[in-house]
N, C-alpha and C. Protein backbone atom coordinates (compact mmCIF):
# COMPACT_ATOMS: atom_id res chain seq x y z
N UNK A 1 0.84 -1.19 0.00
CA UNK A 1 0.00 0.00 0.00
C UNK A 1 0.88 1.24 0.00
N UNK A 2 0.91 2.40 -1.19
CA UNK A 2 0.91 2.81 -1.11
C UNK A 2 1.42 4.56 -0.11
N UNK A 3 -0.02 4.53 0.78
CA UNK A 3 0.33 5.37 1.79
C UNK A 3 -0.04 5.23 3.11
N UNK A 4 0.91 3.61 3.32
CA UNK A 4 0.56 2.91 4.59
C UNK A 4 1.70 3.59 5.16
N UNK A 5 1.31 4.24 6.91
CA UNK A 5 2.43 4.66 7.57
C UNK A 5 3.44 3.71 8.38
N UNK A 6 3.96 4.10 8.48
CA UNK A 6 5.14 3.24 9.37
C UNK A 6 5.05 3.05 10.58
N UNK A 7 5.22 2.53 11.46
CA UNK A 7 4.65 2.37 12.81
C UNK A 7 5.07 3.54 13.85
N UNK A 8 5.90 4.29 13.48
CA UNK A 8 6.34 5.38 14.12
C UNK A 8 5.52 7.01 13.48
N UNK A 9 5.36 6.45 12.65
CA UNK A 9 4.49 7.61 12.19
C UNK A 9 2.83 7.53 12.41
N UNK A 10 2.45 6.05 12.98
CA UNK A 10 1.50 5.60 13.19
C UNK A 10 1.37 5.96 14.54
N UNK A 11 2.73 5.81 15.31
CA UNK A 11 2.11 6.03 16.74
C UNK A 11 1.61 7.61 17.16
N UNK A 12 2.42 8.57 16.23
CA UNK A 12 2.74 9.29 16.47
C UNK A 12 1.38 10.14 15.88
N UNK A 13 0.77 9.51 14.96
CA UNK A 13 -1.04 9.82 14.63
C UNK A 13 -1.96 9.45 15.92
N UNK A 14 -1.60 8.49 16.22
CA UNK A 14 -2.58 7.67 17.08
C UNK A 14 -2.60 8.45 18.63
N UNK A 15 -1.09 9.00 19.10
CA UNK A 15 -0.90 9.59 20.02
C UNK A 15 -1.68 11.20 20.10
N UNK A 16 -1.97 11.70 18.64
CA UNK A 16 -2.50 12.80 18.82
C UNK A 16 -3.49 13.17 18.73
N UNK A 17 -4.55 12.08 18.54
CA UNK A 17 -6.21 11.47 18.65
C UNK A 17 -6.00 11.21 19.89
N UNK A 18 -5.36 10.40 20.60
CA UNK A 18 -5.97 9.98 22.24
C UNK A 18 -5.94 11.29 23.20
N UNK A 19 -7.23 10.94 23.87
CA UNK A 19 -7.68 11.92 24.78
C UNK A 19 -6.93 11.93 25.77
N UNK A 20 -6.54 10.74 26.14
CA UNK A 20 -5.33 10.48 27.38
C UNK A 20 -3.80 10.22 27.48
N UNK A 21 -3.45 11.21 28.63
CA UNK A 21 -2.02 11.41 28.61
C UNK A 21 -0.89 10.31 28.52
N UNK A 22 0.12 9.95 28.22
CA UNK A 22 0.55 9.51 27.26
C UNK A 22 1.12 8.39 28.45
N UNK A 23 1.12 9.04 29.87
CA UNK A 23 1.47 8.49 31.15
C UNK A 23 0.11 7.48 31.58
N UNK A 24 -0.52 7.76 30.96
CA UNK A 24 -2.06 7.00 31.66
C UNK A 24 -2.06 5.37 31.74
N UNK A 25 -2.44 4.69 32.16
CA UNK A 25 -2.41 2.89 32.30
C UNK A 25 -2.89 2.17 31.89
N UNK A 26 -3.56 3.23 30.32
CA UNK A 26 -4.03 2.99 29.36
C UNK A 26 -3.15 3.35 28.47
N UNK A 27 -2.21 4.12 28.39
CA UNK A 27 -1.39 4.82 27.26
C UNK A 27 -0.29 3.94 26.87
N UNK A 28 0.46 4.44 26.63
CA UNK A 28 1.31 3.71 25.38
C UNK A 28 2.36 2.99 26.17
N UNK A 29 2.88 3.13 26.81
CA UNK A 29 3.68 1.90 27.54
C UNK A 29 3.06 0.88 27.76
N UNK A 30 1.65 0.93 28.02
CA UNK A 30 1.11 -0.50 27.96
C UNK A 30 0.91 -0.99 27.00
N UNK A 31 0.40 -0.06 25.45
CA UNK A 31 0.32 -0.71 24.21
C UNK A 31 1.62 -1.54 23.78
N UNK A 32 2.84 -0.87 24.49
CA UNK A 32 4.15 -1.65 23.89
C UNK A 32 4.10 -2.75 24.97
N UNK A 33 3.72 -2.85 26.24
CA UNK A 33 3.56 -4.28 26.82
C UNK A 33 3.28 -5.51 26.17
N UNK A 34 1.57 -5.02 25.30
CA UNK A 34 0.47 -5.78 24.98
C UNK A 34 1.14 -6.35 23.99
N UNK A 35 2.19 -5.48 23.28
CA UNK A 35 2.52 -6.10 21.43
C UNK A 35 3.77 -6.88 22.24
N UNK A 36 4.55 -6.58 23.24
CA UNK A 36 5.33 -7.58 23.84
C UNK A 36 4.62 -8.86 24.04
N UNK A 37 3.47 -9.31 24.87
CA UNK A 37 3.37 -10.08 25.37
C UNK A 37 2.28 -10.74 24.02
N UNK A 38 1.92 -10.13 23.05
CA UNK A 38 1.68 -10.95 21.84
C UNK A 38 2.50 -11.49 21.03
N UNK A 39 3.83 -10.83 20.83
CA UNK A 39 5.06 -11.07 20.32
C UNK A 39 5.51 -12.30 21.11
N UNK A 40 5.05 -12.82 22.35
CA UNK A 40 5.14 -14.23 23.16
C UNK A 40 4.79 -15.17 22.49
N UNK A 41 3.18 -15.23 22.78
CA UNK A 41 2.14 -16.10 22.47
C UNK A 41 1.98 -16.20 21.45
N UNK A 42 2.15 -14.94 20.37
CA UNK A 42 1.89 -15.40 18.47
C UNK A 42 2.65 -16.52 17.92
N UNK A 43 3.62 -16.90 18.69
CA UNK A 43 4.51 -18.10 17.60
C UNK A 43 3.58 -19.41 18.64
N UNK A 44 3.23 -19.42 19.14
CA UNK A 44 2.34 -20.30 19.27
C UNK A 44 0.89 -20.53 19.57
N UNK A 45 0.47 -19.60 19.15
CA UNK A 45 -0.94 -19.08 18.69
C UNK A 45 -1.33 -19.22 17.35
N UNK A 46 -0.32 -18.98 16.45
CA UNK A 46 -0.56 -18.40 15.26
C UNK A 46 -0.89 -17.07 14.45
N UNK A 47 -1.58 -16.30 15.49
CA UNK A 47 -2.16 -14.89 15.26
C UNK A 47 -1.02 -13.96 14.37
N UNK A 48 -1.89 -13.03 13.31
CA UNK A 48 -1.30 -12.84 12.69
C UNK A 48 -0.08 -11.88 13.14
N UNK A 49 1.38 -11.30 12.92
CA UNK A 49 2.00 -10.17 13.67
C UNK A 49 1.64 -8.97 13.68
N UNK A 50 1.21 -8.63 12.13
CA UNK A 50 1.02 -7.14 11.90
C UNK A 50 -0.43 -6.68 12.63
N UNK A 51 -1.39 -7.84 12.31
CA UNK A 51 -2.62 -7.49 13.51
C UNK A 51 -2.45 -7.12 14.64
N UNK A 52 -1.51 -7.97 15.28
CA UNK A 52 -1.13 -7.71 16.66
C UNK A 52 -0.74 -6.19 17.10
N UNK A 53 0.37 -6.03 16.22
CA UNK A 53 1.03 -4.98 16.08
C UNK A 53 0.35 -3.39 16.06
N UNK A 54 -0.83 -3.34 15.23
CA UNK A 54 -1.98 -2.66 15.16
C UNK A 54 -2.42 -2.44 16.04
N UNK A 55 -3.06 -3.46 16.32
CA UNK A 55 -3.92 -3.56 18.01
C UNK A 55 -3.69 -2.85 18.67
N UNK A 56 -2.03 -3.72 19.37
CA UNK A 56 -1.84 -3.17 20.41
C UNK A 56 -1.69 -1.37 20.36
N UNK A 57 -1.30 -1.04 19.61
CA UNK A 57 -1.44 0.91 19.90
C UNK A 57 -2.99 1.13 19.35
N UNK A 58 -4.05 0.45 18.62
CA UNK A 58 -5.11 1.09 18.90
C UNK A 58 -6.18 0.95 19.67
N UNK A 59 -6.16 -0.62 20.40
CA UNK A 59 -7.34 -0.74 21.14
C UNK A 59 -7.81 -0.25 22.52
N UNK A 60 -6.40 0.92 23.12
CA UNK A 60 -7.04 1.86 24.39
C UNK A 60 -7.03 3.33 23.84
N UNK A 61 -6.61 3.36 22.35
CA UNK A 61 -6.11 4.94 21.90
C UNK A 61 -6.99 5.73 21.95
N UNK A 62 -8.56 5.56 21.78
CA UNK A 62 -9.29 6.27 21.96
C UNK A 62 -10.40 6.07 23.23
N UNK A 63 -9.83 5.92 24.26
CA UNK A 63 -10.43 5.80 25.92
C UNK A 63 -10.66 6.89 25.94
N UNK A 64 -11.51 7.88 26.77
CA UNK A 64 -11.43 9.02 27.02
C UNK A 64 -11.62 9.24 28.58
N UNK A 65 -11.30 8.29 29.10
CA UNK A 65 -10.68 8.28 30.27
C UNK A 65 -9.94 7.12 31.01
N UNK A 66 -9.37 6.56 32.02
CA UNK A 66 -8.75 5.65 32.67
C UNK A 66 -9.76 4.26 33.53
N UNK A 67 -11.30 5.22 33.59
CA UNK A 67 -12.18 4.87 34.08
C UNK A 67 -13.32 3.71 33.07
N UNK A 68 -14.17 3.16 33.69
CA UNK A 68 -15.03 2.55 32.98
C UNK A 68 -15.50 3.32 32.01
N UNK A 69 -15.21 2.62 30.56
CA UNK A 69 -15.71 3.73 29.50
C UNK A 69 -16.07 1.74 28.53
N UNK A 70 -16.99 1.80 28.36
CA UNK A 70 -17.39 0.57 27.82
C UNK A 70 -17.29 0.81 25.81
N UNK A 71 -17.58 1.91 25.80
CA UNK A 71 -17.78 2.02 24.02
C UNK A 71 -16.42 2.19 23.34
N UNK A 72 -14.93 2.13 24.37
CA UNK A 72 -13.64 2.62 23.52
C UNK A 72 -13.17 1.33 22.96
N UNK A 73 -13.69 0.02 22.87
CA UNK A 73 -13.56 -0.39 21.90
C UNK A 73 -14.13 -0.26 20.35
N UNK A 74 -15.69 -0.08 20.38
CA UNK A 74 -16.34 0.38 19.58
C UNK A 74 -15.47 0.95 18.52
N UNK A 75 -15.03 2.44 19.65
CA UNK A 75 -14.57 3.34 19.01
C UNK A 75 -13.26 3.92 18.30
N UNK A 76 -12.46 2.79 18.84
CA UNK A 76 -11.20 2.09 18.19
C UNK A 76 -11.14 1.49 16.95
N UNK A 77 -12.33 0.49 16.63
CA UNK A 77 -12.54 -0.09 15.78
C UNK A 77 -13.06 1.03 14.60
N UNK A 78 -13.82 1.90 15.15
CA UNK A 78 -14.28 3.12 14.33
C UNK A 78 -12.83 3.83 13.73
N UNK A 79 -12.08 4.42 14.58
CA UNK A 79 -10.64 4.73 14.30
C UNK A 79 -9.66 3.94 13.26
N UNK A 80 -10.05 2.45 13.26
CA UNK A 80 -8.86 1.71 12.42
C UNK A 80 -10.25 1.98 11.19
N UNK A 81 -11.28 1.74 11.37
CA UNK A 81 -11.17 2.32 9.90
C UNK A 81 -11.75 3.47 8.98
N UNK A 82 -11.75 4.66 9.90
CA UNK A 82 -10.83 5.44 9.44
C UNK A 82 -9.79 5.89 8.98
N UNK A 83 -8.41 5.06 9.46
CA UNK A 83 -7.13 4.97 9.21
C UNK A 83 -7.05 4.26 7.98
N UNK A 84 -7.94 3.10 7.46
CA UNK A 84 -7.62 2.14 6.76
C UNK A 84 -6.65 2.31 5.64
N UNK A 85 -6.52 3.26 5.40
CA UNK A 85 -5.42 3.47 4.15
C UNK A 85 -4.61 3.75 4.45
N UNK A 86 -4.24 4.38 5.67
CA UNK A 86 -2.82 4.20 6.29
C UNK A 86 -2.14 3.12 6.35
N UNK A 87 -3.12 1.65 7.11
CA UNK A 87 -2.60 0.45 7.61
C UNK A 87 -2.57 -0.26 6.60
N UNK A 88 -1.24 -1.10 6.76
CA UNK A 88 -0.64 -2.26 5.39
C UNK A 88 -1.36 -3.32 5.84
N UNK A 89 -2.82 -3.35 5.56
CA UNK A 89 -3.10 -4.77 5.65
C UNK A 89 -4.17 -5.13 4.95
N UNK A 90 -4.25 -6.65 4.16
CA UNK A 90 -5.20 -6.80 3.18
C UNK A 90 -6.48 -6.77 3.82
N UNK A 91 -7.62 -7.03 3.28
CA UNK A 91 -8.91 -6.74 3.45
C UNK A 91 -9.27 -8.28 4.38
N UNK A 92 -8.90 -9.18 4.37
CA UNK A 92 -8.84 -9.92 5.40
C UNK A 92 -8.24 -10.09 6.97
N UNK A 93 -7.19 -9.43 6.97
CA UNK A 93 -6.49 -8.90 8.32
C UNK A 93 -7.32 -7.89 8.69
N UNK A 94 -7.59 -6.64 7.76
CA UNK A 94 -8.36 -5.55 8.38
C UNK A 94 -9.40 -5.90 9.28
N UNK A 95 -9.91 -6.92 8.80
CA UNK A 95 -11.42 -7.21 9.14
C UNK A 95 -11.44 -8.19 10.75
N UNK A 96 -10.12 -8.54 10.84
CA UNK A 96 -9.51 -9.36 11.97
C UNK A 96 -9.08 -8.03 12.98
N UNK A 97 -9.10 -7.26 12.65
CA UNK A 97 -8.15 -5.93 13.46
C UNK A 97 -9.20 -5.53 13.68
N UNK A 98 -10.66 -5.12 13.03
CA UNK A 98 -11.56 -4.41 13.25
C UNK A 98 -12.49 -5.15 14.37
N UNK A 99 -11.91 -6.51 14.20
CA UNK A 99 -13.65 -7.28 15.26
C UNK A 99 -12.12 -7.61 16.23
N UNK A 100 -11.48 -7.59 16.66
CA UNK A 100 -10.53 -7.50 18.19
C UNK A 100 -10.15 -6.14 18.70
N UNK A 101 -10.68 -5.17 17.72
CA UNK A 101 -10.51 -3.79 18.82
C UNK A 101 -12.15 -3.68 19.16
N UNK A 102 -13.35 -4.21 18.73
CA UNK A 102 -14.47 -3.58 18.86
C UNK A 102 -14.76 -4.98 19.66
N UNK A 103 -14.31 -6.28 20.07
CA UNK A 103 -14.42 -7.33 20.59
C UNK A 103 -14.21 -7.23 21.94
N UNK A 104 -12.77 -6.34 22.06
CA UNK A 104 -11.83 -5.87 23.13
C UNK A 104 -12.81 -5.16 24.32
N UNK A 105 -14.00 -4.34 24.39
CA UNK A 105 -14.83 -4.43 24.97
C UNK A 105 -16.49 -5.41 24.88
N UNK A 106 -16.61 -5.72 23.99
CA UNK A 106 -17.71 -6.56 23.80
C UNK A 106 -17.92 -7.92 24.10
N UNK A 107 -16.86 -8.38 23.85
CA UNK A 107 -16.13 -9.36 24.47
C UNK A 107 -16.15 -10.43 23.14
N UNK A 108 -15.53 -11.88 22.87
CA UNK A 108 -15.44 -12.12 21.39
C UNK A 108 -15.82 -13.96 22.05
N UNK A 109 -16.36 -14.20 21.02
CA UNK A 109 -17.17 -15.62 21.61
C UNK A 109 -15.50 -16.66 21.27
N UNK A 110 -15.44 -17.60 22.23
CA UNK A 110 -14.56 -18.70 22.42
C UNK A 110 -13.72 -18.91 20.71
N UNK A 111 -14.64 -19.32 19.56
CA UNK A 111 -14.70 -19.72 18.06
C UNK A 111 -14.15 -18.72 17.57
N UNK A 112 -13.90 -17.44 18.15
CA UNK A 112 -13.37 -16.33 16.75
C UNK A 112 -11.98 -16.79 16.78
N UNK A 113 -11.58 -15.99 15.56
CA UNK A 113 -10.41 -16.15 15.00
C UNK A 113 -8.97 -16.05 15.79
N UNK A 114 -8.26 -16.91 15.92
CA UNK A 114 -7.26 -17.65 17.06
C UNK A 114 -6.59 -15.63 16.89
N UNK A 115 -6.28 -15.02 15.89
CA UNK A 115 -5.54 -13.71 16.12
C UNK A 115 -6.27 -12.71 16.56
N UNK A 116 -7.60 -12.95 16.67
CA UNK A 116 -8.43 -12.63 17.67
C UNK A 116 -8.48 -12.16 19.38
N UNK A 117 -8.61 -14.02 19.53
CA UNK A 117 -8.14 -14.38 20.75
C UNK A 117 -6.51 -14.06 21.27
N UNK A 118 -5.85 -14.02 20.20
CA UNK A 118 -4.18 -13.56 20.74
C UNK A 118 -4.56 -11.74 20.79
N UNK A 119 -4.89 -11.25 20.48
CA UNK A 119 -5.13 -10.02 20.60
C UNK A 119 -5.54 -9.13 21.71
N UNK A 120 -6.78 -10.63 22.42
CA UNK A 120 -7.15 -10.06 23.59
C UNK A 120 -6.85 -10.63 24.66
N UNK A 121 -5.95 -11.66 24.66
CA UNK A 121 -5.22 -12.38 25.58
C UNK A 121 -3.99 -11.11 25.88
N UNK A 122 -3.31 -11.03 24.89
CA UNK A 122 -2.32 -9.79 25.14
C UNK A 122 -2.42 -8.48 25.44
N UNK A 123 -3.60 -8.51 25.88
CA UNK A 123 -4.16 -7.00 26.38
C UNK A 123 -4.31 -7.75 27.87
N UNK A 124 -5.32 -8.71 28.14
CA UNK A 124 -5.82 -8.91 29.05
C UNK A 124 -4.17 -9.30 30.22
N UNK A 125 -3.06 -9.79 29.43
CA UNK A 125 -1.91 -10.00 30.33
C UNK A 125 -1.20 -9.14 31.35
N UNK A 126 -1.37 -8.15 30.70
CA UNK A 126 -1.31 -6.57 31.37
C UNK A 126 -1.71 -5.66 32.41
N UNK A 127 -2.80 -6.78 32.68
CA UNK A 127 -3.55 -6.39 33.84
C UNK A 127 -3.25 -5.91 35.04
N UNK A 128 -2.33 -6.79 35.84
CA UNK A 128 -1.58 -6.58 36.74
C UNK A 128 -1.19 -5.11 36.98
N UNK A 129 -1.25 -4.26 36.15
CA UNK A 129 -0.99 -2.67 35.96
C UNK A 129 -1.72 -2.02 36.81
N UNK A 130 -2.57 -2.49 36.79
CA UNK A 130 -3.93 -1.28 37.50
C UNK A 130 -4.31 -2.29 39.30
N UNK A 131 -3.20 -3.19 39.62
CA UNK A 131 -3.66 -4.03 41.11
C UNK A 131 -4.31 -5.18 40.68
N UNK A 132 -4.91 -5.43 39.47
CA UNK A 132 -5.62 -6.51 39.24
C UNK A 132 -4.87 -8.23 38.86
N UNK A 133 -5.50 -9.40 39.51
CA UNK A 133 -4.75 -10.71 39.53
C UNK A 133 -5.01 -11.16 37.55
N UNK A 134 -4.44 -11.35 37.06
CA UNK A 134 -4.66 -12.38 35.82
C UNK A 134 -5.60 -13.63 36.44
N UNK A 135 -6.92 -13.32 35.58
CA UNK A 135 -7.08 -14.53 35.34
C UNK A 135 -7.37 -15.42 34.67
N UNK A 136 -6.54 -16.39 34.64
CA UNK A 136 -6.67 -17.79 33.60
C UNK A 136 -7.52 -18.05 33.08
N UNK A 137 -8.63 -18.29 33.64
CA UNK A 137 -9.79 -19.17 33.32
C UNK A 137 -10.72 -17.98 32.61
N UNK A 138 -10.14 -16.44 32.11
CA UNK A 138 -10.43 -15.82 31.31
C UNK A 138 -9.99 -15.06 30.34
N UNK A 139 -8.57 -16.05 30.12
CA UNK A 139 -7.70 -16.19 28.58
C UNK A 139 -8.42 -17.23 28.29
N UNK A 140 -7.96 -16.80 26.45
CA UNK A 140 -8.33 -17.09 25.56
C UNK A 140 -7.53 -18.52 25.14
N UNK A 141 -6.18 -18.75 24.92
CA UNK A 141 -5.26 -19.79 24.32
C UNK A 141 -4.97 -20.18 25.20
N UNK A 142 -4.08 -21.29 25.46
CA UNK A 142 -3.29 -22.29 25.78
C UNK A 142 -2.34 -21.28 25.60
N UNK A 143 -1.65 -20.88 24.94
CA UNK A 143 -0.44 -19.97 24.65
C UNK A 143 -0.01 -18.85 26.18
N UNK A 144 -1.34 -18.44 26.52
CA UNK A 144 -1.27 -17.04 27.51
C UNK A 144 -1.32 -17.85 28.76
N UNK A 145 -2.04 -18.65 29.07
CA UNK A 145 -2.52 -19.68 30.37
C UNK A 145 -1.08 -20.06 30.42
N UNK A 146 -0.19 -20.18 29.82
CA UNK A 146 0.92 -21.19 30.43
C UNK A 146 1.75 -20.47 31.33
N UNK A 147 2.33 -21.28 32.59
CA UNK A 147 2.64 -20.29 33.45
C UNK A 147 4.19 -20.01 33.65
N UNK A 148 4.94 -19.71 32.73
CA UNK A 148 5.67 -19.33 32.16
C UNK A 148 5.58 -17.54 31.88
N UNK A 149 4.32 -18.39 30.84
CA UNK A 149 3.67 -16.57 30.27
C UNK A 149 3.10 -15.70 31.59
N UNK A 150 2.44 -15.82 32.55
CA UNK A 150 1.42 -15.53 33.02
C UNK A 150 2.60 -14.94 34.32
N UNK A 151 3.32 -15.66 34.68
CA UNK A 151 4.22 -14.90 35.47
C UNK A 151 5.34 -13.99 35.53
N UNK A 152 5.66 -14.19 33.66
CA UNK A 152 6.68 -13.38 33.07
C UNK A 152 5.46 -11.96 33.20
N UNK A 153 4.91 -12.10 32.23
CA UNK A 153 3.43 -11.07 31.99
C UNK A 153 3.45 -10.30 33.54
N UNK A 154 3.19 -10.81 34.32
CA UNK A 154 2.79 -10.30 35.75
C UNK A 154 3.44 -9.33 36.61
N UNK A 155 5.14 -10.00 36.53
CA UNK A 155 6.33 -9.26 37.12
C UNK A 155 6.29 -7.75 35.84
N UNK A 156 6.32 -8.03 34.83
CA UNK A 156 6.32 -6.75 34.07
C UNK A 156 5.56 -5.89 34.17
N UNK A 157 4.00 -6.32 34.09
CA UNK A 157 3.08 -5.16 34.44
C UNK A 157 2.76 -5.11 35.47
N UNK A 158 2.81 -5.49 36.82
CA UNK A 158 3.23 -4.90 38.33
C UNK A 158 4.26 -3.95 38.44
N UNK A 159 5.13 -4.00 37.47
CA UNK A 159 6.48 -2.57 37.70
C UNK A 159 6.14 -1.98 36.76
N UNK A 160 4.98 -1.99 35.82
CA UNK A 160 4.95 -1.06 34.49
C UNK A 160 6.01 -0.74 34.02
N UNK A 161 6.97 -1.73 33.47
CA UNK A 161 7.99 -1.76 32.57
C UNK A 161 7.51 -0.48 31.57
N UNK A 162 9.06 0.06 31.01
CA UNK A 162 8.43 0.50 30.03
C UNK A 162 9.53 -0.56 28.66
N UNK A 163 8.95 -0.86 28.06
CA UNK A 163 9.44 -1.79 27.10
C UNK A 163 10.79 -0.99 25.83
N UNK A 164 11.48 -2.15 25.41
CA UNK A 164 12.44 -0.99 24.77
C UNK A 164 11.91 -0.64 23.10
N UNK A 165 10.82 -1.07 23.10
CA UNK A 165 10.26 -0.99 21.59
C UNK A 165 9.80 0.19 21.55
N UNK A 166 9.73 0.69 22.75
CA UNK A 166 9.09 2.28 22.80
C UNK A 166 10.03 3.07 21.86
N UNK A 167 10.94 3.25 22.15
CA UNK A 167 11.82 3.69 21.31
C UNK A 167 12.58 3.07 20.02
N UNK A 168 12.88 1.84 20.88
CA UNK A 168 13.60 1.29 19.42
C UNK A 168 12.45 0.93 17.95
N UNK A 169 11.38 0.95 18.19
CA UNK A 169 10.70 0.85 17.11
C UNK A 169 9.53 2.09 16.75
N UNK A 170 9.09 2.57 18.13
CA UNK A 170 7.95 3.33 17.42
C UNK A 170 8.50 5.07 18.11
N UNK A 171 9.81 4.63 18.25
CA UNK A 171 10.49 6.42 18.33
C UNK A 171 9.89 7.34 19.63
N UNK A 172 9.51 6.75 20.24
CA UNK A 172 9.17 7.67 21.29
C UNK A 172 9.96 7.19 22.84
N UNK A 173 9.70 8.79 22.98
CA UNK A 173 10.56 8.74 24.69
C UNK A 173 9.83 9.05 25.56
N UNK A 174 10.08 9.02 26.95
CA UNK A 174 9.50 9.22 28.27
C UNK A 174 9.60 10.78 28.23
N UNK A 175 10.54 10.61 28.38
CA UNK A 175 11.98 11.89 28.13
C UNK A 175 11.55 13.70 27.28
């Protein structure tokens, strides 16, 4: 495509649509968690990368607050496609990106599509951020449940790591 942006130029769109500060426990250190801890589970998930990749910076980008806000998946999903000609992805991925950011609150039945389920497994790993326990028995794969993952996942977002992809890939600093 054309005039698909680059992921740094992507974040750097996406960062100036979100209502929330960039520090929030919704904001972007956790999006680089989420694509971490999908970047886990995708080689044995299957889920696609670049979906993942997507996701993770759009499915809290448009929260408009930290608080219970039930429609910012909706409205994420509204956002990617809007973007759609930005994002390098065929009309079959899109459509995988569009039902796991609008799933991401709605919630996505057991049967959807395994990059689906890796999508919202790797959000849901993150949890630990805000005081909350992971729980198992409401992931999605075999991939996220293993406790390997689940305790690597845990120690990171209890210290809200900030991941080094922040910079080394999508150019942004704390700083």
């Amino acid at each position: 495509m054309a005039d698909a942006l680059s992921m740094k130029e992507l974040v750097r769109v996406v960062l100036a649509r979100s209502r929330l500060p960039t520090t929030s426990v919704h904001g972007i250190a956790h999006w680089a968690r989420v694509l971490e801890n999908a970047r886990r589970i995708a080689p044995l998930t299957g889920g696609d990368p670049r979906v993942l990749e997507l996701f993770s910076v759009l499915h809290d980008s448009q929260r408009w607050s930290d608080g219970y806000d039930a429609e910012h998946g909706p409205r994420a999903a509204a956002f990617a496609r809007e973007m759609r000609a930005a994002l390098d992805l065929d009309d079959p991925s899109f459509a995988l990106l569009v039902q796991a950011c609008d799933s991401h609150t709605r919630g996505a039945p057991f049967d959807a599509d395994v990059t689906v389920l890796t999508c919202l497994d790797a959000d849901r790993l993150d949890i630990p951020r805000v005081g909350k326990r992971i729980m198992p028995e409401l992931l999605f794969t075999s991939a996220a449940r293993h406790p390997a993952v689940l305790s690597w996942a845990t120690e990171r977002a209890s210290r809200q790591s900030l991941p080094p992809l922040l910079e080394e890939e999508w150019g942004w600093s704390p700083r």
